[in-house]
N, C-alpha and C. Protein backbone atom coordinates (compact mmCIF):
# COMPACT_ATOMS: atom_id res chain seq x y z
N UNK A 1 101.94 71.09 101.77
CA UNK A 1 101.00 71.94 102.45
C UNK A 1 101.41 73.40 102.26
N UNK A 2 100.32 74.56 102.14
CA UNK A 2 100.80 75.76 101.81
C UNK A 2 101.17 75.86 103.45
N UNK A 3 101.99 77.06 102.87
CA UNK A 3 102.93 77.61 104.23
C UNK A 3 102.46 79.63 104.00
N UNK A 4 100.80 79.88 103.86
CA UNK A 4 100.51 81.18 103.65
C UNK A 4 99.36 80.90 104.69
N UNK A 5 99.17 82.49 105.16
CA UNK A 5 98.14 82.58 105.72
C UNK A 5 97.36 83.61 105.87
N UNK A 6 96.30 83.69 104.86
CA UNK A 6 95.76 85.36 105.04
C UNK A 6 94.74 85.84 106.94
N UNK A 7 94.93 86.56 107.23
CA UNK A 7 94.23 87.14 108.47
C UNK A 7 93.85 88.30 108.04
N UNK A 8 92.36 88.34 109.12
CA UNK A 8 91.83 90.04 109.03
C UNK A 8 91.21 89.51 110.21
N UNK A 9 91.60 91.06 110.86
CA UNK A 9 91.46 90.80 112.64
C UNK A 9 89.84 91.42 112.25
N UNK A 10 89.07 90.88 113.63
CA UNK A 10 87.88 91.36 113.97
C UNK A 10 87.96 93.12 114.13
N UNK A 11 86.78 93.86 113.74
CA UNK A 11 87.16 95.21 114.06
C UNK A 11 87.91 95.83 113.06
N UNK A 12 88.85 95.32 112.04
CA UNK A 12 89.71 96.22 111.59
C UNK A 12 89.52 95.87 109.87
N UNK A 13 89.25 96.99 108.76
CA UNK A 13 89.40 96.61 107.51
C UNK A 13 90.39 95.86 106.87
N UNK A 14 91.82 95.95 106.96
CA UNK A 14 92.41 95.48 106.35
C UNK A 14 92.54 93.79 106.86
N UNK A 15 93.13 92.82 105.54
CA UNK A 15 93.77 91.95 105.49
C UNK A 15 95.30 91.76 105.35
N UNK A 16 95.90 90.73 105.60
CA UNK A 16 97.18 90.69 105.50
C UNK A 16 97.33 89.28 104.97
N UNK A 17 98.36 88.88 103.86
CA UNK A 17 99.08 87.35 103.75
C UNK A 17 100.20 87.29 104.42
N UNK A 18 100.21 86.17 105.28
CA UNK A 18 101.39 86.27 105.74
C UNK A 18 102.39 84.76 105.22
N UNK A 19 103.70 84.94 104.31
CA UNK A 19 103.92 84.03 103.84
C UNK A 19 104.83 83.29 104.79
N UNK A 20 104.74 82.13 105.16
CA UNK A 20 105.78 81.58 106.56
C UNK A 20 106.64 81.16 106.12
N UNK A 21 106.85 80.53 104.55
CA UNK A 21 108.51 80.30 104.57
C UNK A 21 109.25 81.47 104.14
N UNK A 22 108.76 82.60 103.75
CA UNK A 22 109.68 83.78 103.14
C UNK A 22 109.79 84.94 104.41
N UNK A 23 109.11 84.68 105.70
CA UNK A 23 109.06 85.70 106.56
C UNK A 23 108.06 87.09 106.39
N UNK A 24 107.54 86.82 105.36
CA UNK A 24 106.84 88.03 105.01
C UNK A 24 105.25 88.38 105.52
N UNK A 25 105.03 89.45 105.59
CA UNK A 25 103.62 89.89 106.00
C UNK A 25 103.32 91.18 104.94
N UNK A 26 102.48 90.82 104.07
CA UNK A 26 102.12 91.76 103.44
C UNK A 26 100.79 92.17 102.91
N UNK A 27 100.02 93.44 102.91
CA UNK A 27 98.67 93.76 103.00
C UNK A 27 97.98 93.55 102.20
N UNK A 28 96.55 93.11 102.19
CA UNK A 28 95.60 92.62 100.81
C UNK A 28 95.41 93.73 100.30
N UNK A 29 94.70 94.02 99.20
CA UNK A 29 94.10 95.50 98.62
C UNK A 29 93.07 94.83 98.91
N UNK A 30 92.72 96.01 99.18
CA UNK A 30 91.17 96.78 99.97
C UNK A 30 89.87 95.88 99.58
N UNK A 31 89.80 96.17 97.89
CA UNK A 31 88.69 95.71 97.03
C UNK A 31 88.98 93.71 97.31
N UNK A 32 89.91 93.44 97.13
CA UNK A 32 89.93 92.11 97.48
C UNK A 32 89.24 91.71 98.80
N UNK A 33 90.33 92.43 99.88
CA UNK A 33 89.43 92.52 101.24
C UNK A 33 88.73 92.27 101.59
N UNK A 34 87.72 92.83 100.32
CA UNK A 34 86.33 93.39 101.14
C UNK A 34 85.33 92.15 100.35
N UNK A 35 85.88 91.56 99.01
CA UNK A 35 85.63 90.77 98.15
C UNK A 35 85.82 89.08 99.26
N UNK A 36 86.75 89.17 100.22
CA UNK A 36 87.02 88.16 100.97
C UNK A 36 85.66 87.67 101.61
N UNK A 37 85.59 89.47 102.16
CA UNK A 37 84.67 89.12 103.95
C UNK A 37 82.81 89.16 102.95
N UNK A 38 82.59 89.51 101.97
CA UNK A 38 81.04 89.36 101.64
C UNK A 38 81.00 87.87 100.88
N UNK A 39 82.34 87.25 100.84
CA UNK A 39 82.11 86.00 100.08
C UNK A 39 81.70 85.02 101.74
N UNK A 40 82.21 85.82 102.56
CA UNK A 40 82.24 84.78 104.06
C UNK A 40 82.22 83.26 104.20
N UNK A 41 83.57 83.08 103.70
CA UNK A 41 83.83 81.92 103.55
C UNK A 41 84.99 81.52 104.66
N UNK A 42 84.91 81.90 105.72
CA UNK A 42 85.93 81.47 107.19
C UNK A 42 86.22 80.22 107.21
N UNK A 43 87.13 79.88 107.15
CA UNK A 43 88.11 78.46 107.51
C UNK A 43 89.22 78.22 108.29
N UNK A 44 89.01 77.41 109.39
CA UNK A 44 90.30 77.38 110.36
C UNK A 44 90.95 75.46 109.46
N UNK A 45 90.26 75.16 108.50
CA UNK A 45 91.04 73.95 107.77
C UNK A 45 92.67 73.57 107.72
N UNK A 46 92.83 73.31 108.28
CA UNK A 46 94.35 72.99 108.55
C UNK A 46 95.39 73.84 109.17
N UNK A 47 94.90 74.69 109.91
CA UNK A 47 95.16 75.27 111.08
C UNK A 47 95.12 74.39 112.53
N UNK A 48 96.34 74.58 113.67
CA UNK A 48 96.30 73.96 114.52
C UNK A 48 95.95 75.02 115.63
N UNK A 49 96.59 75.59 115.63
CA UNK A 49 96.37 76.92 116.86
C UNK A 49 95.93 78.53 115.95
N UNK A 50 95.37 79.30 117.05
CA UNK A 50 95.67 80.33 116.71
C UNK A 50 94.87 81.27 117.45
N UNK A 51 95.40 82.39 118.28
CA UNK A 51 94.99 83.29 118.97
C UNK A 51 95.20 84.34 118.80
N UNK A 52 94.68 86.02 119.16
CA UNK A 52 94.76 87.17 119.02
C UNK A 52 95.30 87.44 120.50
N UNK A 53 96.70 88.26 120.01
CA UNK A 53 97.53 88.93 121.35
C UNK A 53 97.42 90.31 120.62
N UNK A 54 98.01 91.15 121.90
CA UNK A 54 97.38 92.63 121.91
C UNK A 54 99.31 93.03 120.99
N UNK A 55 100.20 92.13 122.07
CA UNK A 55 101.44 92.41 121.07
C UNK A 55 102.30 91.25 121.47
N UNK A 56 103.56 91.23 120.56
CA UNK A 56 104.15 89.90 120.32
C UNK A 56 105.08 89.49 121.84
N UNK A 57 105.19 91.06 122.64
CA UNK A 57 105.67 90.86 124.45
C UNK A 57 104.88 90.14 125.17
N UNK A 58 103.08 90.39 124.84
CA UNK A 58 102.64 89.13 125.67
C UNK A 58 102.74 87.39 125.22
N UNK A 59 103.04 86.97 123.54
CA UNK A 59 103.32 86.28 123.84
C UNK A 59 104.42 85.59 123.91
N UNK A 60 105.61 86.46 123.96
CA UNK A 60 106.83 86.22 124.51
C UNK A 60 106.95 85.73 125.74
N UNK A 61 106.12 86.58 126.65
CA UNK A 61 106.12 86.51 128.10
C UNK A 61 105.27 85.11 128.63
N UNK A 62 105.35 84.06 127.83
CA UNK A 62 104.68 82.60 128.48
C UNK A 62 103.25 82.86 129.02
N UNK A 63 102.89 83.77 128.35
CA UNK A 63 101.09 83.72 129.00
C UNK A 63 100.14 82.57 128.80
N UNK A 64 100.84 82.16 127.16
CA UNK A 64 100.09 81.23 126.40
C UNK A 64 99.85 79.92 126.62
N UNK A 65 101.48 79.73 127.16
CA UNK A 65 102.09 78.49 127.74
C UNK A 65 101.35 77.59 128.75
N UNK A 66 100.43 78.41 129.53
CA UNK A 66 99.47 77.56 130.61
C UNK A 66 98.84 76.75 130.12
């Protein structure tokens, strides 16, 4: 199973890959980006969770946990 995950938050141009076994987070170019969101092809496919926090203290702080 891949262990990547590209995101682009609601509201904001850029994308990011984020690779989970290398620790890395690093930014799409733009033209790809933008090549992503008019192809609109959204998939949560083999994804189990996943939520938008404002920063990584709230979900440190067990908010999620309920």
């Amino acid at each position: 199973m891949s262990k990547v995950v590209v995101l682009g938050l609601e509201g904001e141009n850029g994308m990011w890959v984020a690779d989970l076994e290398a620790g890395t987070v690093t930014a799409v170019a733009a033209d790809v980006a933008d090549d992503l969101r008019k192809a609109g092809d959204i998939t949560s496919r083999g994804i189990s969770f996943a939520t938008v926090a404002q920063t990584a203290d709230e979900l440190s702080a067990g908010i999620y946990d309920k």
